[in-house]
C-alpha atoms as a PDB file:
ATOM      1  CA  UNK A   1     181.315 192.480 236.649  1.00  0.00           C
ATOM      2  CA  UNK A   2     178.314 190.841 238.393  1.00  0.00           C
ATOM      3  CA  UNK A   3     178.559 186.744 238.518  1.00  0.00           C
ATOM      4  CA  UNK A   4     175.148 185.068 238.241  1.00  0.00           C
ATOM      5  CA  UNK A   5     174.399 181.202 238.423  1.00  0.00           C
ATOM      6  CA  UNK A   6     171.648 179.952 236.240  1.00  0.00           C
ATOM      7  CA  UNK A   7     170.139 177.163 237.955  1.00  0.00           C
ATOM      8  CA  UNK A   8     167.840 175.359 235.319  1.00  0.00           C
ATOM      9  CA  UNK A   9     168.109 172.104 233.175  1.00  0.00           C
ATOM     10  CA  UNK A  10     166.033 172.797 230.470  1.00  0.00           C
ATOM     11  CA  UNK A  11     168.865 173.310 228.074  1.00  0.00           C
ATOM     12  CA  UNK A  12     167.097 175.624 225.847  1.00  0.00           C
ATOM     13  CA  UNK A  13     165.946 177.451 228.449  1.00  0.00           C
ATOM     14  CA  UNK A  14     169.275 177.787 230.011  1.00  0.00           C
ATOM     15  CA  UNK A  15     171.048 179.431 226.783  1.00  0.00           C
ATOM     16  CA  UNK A  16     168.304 181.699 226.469  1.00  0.00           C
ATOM     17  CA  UNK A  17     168.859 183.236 229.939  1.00  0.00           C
ATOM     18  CA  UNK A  18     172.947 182.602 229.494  1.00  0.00           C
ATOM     19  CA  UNK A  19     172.538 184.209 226.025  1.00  0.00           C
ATOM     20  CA  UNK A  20     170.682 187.741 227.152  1.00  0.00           C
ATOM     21  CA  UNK A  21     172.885 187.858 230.552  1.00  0.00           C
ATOM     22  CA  UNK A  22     175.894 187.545 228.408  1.00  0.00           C
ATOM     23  CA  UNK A  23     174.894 190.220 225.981  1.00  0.00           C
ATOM     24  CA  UNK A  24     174.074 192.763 228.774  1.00  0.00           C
ATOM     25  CA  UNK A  25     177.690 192.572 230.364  1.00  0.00           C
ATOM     26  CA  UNK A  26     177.222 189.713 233.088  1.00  0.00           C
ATOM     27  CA  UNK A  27     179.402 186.277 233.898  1.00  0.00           C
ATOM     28  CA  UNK A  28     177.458 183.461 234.212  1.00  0.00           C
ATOM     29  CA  UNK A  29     177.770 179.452 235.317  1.00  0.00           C
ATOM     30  CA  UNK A  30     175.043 177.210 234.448  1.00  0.00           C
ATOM     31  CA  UNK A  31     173.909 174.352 236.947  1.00  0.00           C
ATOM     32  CA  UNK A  32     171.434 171.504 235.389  1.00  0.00           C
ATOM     33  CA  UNK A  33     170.781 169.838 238.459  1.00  0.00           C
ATOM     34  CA  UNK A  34     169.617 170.960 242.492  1.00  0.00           C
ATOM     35  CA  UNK A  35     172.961 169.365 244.060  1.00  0.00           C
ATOM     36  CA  UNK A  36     175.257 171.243 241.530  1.00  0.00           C
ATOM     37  CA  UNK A  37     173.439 174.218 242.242  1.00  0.00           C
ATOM     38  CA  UNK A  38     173.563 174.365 245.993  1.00  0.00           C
ATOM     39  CA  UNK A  39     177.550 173.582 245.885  1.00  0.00           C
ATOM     40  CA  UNK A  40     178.141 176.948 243.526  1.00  0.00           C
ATOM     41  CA  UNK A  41     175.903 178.595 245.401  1.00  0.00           C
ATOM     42  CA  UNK A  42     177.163 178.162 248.796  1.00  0.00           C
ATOM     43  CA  UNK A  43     180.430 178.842 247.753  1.00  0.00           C
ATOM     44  CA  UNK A  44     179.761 183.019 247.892  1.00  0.00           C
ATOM     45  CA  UNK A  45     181.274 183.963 244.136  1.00  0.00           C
ATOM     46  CA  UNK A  46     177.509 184.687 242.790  1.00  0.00           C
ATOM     47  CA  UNK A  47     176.197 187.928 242.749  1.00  0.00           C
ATOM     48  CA  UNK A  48     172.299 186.769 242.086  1.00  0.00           C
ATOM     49  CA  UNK A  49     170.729 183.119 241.853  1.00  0.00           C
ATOM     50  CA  UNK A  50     168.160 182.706 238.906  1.00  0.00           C
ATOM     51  CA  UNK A  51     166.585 179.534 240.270  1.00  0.00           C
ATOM     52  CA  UNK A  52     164.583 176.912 238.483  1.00  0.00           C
ATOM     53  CA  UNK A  53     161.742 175.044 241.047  1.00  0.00           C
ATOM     54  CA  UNK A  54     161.645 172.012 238.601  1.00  0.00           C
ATOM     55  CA  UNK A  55     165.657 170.737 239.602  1.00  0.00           C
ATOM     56  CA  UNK A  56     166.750 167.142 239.041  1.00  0.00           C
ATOM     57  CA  UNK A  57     167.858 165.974 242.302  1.00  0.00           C
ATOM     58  CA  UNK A  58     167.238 168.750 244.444  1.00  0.00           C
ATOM     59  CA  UNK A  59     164.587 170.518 243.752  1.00  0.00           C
ATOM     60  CA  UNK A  60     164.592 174.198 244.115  1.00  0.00           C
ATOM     61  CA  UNK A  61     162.255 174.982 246.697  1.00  0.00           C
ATOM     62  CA  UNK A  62     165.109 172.209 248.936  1.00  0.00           C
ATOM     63  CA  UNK A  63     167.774 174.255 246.938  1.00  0.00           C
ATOM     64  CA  UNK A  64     166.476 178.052 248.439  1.00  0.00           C
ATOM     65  CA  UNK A  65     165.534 176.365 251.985  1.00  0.00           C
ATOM     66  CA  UNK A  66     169.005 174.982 252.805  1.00  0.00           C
ATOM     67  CA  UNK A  67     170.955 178.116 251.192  1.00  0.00           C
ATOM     68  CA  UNK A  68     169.018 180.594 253.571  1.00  0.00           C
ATOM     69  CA  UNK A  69     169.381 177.572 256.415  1.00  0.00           C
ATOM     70  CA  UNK A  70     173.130 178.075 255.638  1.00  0.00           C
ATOM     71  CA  UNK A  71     173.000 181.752 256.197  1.00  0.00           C
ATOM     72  CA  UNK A  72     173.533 182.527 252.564  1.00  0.00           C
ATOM     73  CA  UNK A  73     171.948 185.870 251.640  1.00  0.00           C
ATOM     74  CA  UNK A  74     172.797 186.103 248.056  1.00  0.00           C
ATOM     75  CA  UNK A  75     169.752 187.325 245.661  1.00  0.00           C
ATOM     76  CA  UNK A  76     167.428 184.304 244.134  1.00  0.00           C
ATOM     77  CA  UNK A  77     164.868 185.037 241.556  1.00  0.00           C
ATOM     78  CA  UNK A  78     162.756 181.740 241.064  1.00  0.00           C
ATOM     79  CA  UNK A  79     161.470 180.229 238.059  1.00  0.00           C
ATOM     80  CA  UNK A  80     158.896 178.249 237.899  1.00  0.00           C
ATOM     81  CA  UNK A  81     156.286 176.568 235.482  1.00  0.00           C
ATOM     82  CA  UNK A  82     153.524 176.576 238.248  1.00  0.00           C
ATOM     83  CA  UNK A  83     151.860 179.791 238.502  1.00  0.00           C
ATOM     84  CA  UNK A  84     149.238 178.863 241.478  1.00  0.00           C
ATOM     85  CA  UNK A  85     149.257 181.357 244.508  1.00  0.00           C
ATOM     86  CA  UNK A  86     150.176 178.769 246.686  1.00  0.00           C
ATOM     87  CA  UNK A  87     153.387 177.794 244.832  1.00  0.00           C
ATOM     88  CA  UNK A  88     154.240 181.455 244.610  1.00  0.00           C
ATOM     89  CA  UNK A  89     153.977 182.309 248.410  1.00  0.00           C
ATOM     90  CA  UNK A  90     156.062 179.537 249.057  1.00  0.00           C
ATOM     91  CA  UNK A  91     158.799 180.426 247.210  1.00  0.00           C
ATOM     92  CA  UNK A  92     159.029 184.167 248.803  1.00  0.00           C
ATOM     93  CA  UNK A  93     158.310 182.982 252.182  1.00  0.00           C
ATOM     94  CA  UNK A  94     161.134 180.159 251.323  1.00  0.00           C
ATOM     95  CA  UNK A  95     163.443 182.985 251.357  1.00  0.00           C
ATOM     96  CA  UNK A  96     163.125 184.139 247.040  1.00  0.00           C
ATOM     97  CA  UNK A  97     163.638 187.569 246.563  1.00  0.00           C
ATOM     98  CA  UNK A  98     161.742 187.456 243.187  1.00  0.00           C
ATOM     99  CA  UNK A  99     159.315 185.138 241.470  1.00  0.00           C
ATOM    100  CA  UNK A 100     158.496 184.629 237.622  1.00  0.00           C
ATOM    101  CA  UNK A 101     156.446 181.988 236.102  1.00  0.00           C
ATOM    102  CA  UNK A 102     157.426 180.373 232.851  1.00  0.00           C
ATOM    103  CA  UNK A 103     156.978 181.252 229.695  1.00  0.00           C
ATOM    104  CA  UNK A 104     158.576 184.840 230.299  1.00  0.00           C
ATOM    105  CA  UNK A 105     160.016 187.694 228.147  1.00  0.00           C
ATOM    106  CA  UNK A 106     163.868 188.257 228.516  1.00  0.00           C
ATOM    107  CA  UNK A 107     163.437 191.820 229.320  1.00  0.00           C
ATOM    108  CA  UNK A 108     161.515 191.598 232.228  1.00  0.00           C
ATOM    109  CA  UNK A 109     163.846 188.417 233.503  1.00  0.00           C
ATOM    110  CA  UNK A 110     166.682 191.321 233.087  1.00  0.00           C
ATOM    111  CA  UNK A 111     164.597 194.277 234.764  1.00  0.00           C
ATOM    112  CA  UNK A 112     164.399 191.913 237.664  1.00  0.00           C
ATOM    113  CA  UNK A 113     168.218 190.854 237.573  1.00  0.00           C
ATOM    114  CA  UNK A 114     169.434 194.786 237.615  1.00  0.00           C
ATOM    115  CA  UNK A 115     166.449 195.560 240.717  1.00  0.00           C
ATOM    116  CA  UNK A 116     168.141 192.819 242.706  1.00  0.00           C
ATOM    117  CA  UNK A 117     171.123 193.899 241.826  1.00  0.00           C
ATOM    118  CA  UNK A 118     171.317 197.159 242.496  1.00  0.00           C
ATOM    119  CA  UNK A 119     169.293 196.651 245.787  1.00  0.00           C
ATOM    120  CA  UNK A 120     171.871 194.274 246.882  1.00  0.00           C
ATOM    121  CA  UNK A 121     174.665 196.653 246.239  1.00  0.00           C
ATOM    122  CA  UNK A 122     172.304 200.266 247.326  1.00  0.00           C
ATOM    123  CA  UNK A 123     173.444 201.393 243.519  1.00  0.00           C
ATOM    124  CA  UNK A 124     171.904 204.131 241.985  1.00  0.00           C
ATOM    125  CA  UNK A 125     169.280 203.490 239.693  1.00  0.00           C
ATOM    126  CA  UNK A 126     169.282 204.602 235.770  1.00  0.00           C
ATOM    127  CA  UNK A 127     166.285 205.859 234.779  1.00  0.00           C
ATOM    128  CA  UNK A 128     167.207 208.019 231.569  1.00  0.00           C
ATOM    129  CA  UNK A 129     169.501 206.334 228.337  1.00  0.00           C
ATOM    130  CA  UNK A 130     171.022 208.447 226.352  1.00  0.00           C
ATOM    131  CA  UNK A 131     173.433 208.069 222.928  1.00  0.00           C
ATOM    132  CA  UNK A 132     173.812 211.246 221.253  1.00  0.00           C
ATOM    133  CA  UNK A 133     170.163 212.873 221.302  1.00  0.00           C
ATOM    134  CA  UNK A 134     168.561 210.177 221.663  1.00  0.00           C
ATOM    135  CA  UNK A 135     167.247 209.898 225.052  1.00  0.00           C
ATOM    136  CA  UNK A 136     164.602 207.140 226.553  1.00  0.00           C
ATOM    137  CA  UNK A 137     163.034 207.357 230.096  1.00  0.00           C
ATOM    138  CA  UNK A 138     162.097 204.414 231.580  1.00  0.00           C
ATOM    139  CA  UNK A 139     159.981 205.411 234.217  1.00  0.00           C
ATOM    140  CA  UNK A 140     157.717 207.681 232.491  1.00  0.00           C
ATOM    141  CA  UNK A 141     158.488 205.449 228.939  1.00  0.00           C
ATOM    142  CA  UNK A 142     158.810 208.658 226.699  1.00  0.00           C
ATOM    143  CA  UNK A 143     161.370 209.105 223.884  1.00  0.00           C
ATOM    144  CA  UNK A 144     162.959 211.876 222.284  1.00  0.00           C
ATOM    145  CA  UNK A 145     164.804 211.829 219.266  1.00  0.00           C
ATOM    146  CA  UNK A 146     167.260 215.482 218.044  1.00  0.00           C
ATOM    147  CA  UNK A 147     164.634 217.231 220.829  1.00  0.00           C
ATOM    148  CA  UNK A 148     161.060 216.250 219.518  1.00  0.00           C
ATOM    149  CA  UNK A 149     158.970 213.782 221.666  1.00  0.00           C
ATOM    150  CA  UNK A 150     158.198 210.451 219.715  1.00  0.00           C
ATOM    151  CA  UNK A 151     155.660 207.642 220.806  1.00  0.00           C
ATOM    152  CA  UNK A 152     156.502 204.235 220.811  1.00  0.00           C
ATOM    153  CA  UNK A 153     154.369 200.953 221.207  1.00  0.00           C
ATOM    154  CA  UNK A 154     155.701 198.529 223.941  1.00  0.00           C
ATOM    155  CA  UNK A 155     157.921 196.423 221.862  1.00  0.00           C
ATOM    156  CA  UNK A 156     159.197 199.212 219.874  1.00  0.00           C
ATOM    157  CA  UNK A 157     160.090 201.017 223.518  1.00  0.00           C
ATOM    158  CA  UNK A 158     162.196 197.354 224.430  1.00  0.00           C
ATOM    159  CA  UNK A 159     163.892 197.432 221.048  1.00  0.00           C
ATOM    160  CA  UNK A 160     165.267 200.892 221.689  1.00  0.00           C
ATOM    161  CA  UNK A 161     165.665 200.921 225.084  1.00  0.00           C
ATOM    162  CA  UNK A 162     168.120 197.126 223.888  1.00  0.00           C
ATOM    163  CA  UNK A 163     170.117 199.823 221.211  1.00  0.00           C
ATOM    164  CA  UNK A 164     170.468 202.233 224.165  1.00  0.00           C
ATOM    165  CA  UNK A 165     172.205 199.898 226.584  1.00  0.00           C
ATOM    166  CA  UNK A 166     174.346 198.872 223.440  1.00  0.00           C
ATOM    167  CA  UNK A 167     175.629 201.943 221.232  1.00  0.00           C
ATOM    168  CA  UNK A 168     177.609 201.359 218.922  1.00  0.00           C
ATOM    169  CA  UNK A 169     177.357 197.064 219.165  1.00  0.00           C
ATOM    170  CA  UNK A 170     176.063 194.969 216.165  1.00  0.00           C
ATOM    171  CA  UNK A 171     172.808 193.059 217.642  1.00  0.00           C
ATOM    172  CA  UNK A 172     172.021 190.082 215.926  1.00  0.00           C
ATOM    173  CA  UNK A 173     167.850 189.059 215.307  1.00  0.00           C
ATOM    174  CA  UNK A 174     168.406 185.913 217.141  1.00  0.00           C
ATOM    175  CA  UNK A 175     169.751 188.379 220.057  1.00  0.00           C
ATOM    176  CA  UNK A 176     166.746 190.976 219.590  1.00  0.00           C
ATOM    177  CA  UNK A 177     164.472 188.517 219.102  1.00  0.00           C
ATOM    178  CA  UNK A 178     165.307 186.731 222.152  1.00  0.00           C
ATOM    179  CA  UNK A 179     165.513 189.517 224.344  1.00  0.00           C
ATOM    180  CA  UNK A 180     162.508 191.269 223.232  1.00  0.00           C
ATOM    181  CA  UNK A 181     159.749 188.549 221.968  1.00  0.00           C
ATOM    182  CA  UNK A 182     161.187 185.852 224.280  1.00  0.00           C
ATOM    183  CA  UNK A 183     162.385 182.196 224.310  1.00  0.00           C
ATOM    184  CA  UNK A 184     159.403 181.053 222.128  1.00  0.00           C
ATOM    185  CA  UNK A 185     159.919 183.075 219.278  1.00  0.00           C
ATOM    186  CA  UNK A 186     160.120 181.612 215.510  1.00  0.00           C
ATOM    187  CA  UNK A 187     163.737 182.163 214.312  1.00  0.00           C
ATOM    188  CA  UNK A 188     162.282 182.536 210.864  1.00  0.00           C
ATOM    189  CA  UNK A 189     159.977 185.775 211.454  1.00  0.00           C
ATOM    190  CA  UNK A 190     161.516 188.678 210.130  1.00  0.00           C
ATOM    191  CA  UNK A 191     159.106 190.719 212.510  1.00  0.00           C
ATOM    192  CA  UNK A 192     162.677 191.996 213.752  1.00  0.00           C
ATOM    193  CA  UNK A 193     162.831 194.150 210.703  1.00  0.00           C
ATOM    194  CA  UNK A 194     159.191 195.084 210.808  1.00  0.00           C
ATOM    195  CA  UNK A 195     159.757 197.109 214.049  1.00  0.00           C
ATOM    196  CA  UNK A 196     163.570 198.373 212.544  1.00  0.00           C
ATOM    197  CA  UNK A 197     161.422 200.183 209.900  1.00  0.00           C
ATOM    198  CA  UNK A 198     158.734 201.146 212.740  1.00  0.00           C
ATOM    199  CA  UNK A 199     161.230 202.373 214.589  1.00  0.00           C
ATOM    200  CA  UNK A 200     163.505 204.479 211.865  1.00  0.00           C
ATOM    201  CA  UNK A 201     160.106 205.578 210.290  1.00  0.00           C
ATOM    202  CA  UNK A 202     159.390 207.584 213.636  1.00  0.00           C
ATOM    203  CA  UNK A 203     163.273 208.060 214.984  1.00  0.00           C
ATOM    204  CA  UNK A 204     164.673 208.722 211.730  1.00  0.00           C
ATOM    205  CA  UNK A 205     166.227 206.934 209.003  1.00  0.00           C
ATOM    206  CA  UNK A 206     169.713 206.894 210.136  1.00  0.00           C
ATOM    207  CA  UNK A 207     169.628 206.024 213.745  1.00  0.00           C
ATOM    208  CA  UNK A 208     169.580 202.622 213.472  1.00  0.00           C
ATOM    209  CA  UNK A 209     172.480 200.572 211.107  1.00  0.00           C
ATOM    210  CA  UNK A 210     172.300 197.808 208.974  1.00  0.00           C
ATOM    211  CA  UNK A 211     175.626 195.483 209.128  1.00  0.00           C
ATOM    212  CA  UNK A 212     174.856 193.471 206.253  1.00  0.00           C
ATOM    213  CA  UNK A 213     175.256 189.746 207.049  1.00  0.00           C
ATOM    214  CA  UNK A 214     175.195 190.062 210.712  1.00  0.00           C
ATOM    215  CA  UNK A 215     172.293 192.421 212.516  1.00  0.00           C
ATOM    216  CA  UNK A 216     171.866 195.899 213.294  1.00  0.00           C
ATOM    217  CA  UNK A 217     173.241 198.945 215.510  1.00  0.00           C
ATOM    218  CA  UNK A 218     172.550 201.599 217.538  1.00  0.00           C
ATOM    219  CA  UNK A 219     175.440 204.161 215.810  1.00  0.00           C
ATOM    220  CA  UNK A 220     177.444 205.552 219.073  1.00  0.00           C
ATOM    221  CA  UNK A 221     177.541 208.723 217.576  1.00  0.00           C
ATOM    222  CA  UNK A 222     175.066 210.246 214.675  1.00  0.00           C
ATOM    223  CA  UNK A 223     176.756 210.347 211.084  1.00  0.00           C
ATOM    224  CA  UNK A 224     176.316 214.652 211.298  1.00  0.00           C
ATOM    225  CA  UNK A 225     178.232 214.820 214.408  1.00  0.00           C
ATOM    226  CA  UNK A 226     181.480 216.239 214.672  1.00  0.00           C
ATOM    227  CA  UNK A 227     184.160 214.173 216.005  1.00  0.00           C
ATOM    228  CA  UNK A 228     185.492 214.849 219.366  1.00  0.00           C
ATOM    229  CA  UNK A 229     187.861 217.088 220.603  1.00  0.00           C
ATOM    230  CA  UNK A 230     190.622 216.303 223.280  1.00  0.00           C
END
């Protein structure tokens, strides 16, 4: 299981990213300050850096400089609120391996966690989901559902592709709304179910769950198939 140190101190910024890394299967360890975050990280048990510029103390363009100064080649992905070119070459040429500007959607933050990731490590990459016969590719972004092709908008192919990394796993709308509208979304939208009914309107009815009182699922198996045999 991959380790990853949040480096930020915007609290609600922090559980948003702690949150969605949680959900997908990571260990995390949260550092609100530059000094805290250059001890964890120079002790070697992270994986990947997600690394705030705006630090108390430290800040983290200091933070990246002394880590790669100290021969420390784990993965950093920086955040930042500036967006200007200049700020953004800095932070590569300071030694970042990726670089996203604030606000940002959860999804792409994780996209860019796994690339690291799995460059770090030479893993192979997944490029097709599957649960039952559902299948989504993500390079080419098409979707088939019991062997027919179905289109999907943009959000409705994140809200799916979420489902397909969790079969079988109740997903509540703070969770989906977080991960797929972002940190700035209004808790009391209920666009979550508009794009549940989007979705089971072109997927089919059954394919996505209601748990009453808690979210919705991705079943891990369709209610028509047989069980398996050993």
């Amino acid at each position: 299981m991959n380790r990853i140190l949040i480096a930020e101190d915007e609290e609600r910024i922090a559980s948003f990213v702690e949150k969605g890394l949680r959900a997908n299967g990571f260990t995390t360890t949260v550092a609100a300050d530059g000094d805290t975050a250059y001890e964890f990280a120079l002790t070697g048990g992270f994986d990947l850096v997600v690394l705030d510029i705006g630090l108390p103390g430290r800040d983290g363009f200091t933070v990246l400089r002394q880590l790669r100064e100290a021969r420390s080649t784990v993965p950093v992905i920086v955040l930042t609120a500036r967006a200007s070119v200049t700020d953004t070459v800095a932070g590569l040429e300071g030694g970042a391996d990726d670089y996203m500007t604030k606000p940002f959607r959860f999804e792409e933050l994780l996209a860019r966690v796994r690339l690291r990731l799995r460059t770090a490590a030479r893993a192979p990459e997944v490029t097709v989901l599957r649960s039952g016969d559902l299948s989504l590719d993500l390079r080419t972004r098409r979707a088939q559902a019991g062997g027919r092709m179905v289109d999907l908008t943009a959000r409705e192919f994140v809200l799916l592709e979420l489902f397909l990394r969790h079969p079988g796993q109740v997903l509540s709308r703070e969770q989906i709304l977080s991960h797929v509208w972002g940190y700035d979304f209004d808790p009391g939208s209920n666009i979550v179910d508009v794009y549940v009914r989007a979705l089971r309107k072109k997927m089919g009815a059954e394919r996505v769950e209601t748990v009453r009182g808690m979210g919705y699922r991705l079943p891990a198996r369709r209610p028509d198939e047989p069980e398996p045999s050993y």
